[in-house]
Structures are given as C-alpha cells and as structure tokens.
Protein backbone atom coordinates (compact mmCIF):
# COMPACT_ATOMS: atom_id res chain seq x y z
CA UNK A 1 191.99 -116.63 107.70
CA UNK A 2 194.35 -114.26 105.50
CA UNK A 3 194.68 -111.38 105.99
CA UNK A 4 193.66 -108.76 103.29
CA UNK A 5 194.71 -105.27 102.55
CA UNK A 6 193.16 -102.43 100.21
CA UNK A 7 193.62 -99.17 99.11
CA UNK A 8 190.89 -96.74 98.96
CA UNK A 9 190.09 -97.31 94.74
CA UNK A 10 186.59 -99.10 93.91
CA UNK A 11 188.84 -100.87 91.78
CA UNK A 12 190.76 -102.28 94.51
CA UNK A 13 187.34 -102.81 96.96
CA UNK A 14 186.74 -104.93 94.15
CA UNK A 15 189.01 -107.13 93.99
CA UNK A 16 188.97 -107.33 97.77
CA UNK A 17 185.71 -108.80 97.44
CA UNK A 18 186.61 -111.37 94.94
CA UNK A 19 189.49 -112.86 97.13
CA UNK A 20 187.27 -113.07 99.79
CA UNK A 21 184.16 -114.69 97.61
CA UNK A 22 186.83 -117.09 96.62
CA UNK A 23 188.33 -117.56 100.25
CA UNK A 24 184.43 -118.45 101.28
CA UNK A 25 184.13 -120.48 98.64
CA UNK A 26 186.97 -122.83 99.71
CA UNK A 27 186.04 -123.11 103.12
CA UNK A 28 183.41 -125.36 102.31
CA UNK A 29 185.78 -127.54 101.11
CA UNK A 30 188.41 -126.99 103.63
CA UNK A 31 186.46 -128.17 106.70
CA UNK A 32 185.20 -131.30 104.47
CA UNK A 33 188.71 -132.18 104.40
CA UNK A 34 189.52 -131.33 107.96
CA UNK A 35 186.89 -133.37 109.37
CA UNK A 36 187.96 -135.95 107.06
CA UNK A 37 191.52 -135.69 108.12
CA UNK A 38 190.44 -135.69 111.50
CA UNK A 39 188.71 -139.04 111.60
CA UNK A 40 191.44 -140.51 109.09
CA UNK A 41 193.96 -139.90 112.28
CA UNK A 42 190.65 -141.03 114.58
CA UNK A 43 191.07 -144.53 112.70
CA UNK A 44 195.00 -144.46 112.99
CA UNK A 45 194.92 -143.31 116.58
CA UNK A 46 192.29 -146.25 117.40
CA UNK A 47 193.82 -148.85 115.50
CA UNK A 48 197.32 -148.09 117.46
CA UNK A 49 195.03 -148.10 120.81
CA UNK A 50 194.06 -152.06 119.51
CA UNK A 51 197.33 -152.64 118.89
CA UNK A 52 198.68 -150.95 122.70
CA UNK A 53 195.95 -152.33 124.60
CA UNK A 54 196.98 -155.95 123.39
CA UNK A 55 193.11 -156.26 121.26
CA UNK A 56 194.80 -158.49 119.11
CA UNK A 57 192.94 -161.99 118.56
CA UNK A 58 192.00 -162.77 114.87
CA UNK A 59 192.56 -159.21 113.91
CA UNK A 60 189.14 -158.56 113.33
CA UNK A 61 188.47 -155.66 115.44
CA UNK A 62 191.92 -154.05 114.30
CA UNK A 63 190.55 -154.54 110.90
CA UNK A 64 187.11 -153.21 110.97
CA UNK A 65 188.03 -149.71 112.05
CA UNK A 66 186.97 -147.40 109.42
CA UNK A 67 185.07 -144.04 109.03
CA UNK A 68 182.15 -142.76 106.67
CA UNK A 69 180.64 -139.44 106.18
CA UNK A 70 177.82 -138.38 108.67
CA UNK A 71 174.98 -135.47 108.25
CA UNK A 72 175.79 -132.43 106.61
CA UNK A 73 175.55 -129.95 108.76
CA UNK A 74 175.88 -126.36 108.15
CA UNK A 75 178.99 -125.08 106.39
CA UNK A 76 181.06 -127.69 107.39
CA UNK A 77 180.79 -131.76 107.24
CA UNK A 78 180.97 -134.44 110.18
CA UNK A 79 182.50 -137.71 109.96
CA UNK A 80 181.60 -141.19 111.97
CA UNK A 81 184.68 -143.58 113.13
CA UNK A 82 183.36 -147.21 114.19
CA UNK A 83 184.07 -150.50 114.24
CA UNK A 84 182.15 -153.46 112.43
CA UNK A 85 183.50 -155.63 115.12
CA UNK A 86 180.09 -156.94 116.97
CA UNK A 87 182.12 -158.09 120.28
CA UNK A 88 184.07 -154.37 119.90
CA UNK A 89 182.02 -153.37 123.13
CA UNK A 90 183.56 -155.85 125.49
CA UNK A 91 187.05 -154.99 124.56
CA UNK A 92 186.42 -151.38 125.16
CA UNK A 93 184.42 -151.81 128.81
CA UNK A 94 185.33 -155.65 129.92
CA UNK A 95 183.39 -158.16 131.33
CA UNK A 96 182.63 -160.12 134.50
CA UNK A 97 184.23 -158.95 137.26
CA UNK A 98 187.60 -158.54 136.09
CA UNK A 99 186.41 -156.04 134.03
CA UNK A 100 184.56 -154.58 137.09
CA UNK A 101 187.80 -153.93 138.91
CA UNK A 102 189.62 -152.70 135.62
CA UNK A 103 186.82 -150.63 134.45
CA UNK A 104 186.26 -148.32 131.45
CA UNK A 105 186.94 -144.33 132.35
CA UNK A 106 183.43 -144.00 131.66
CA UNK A 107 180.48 -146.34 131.74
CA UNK A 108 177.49 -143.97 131.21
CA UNK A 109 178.47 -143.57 127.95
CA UNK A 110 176.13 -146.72 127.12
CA UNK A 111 174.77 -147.66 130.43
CA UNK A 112 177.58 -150.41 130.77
CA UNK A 113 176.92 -152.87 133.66
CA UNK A 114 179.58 -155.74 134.51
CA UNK A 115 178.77 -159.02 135.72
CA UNK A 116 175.26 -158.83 134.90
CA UNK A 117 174.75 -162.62 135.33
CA UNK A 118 176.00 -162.92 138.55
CA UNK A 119 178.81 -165.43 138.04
CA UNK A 120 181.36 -163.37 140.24
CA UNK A 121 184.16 -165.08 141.19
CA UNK A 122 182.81 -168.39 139.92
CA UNK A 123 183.44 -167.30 136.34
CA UNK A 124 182.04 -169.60 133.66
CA UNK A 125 182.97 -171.23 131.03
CA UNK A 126 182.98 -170.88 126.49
CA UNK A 127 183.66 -173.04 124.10
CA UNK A 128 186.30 -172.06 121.66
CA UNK A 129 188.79 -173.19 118.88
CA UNK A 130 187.40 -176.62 119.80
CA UNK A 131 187.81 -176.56 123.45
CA UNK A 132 186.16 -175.42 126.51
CA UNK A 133 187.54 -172.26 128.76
CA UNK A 134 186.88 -170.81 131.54
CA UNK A 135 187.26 -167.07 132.67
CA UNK A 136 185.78 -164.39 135.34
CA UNK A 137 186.05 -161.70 132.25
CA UNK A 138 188.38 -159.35 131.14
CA UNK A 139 189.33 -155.93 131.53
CA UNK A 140 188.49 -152.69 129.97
CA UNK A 141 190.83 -152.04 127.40
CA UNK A 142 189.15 -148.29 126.36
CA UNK A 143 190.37 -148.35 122.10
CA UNK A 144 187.54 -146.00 121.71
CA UNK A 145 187.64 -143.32 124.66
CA UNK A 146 191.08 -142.72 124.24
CA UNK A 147 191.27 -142.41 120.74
CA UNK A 148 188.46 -139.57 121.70
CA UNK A 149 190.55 -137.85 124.40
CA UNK A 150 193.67 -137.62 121.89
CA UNK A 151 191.43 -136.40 119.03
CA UNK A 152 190.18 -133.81 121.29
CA UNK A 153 193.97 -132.63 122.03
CA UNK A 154 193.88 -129.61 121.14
CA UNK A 155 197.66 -130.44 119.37
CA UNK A 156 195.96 -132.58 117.15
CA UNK A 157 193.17 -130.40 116.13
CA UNK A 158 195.48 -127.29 115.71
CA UNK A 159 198.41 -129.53 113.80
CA UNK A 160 195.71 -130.80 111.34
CA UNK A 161 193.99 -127.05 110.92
CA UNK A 162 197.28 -125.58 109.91
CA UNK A 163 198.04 -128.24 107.08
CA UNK A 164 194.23 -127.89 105.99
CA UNK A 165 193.67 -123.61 106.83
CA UNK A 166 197.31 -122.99 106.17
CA UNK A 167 198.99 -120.89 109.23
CA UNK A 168 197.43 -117.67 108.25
C-alpha cells in the first residue's frame, strides 16, 4: 500500500481521500490480476512438473493444463488450474503396486487406494497401439502437488505481489 502524506488544509484532507478512493478502487482489479497471474505460473509450473516427471506420452496431459476463473469471492477473485486429461489421476498417484511403493506425498487428498484389484505382483495386462502389455503399475509422478507446494512458496507469491501491488 502507498504511503500517503497530508498537511493539515481541508483542501489537502481532500485530496487525501481521493488518492485513496482511487487506490481502493484499483485493488479490485489488482488481486483479479494477481490471482490470475498466480495460476498463469500454476499452469507453467505444472506443465514443467509433466515435462520433469517424464508425463510425456501423446502429450495430452501436457496439453490440457489450463486455468478458468472460479467464484467471486469478496474483494478479490479465485482462479481454478486443472487438467482435461481423464487418466491425469494415475500419473499424479500411480497404480498397482509400483505405484504403492512410489507413492504420492499425499493420498487423502482423494481417498487414493493402489492396487485395488488385487493383481500384486502378478500385474496384468492392456492392450495398446495394437499390441498387448503387461505391467504391475506405475509410480506416482505428483504434477499437481508440487506445482501446489511451489505456488505456495512464499517467493513466488511475494515476486508476483510486487509486479502486481508495486513494492510500496
């Protein structure tokens, strides 16, 4: 927030009170655009998780990261960052029991539960690309969590305030 100074005129009080109508009146829009910019570098950080995790098979889940506008909430806005990807989830917590012993940081988060058909070390087999495979599952590769933990750095969040709020 600036700061203001004043000398003791009405004249002065006045105009005191305009900068500071005005100031208000731009917050609105500032935290729209911080939020915003926070879940634009939600998507980049994410997409470079994909890309570090090695998430890469037909690009898909690298290419349906995106954000859109949540609720309004008071004085402020909020902004979703998801994937369109419907086989996202087993990326981020695995599968069978390789993804049991190279599990996600945090499982509650959904409920997750690995090897829920009891194939253990059996494994079983899909069909793709025109051939059969077989596999005991895969491991968690967390895209999702850690793009959460960075966003929540508080570098991040105060790097991105001081473009948005200025260093005032």
């Amino acid at each position: 927030m600036p700061r203001y100074k004043v000398g003791l005129s009405a004249r002065e009080f006045r105009e005191l009170a305009d900068q500071i109508r005005d100031y208000r009146m731009d917050l609105q829009e500032k935290c729209e655009e911080f939020t915003r910019r926070l879940a634009e570098e939600g998507v980049a950080i994410a997409k470079a998780n994909i890309l570090s995790e090695e998430a890469i098979y037909t690009g898909e889940l690298l290419n349906s990261m995106d954000f859109e506008p949540g609720d309004i909430v008071s004085n402020g806005a909020s902004y979703y960052i998801y994937t369109a990807c419907p086989w996202a989830k087993f990326v981020e917590f695995g599968t069978g029991i390789v993804g049991s012993e190279n599990s996600h940081p945090d499982t509650s988060v959904v409920g997750w539960k690995y090897d829920t058909n009891k194939h253990g070390k059996k494994g079983w087999h899909y069909f793709k690309d025109g051939a059969w495979h077989w596999t005991q599952g895969m491991p968690s590769r967390p895209f999702m969590y850690n793009t959460a933990s960075e966003l929540r750095s508080m570098n991040t969040i105060a790097d991105i305030a001081r473009e948005v709020f200025g260093s005032d």
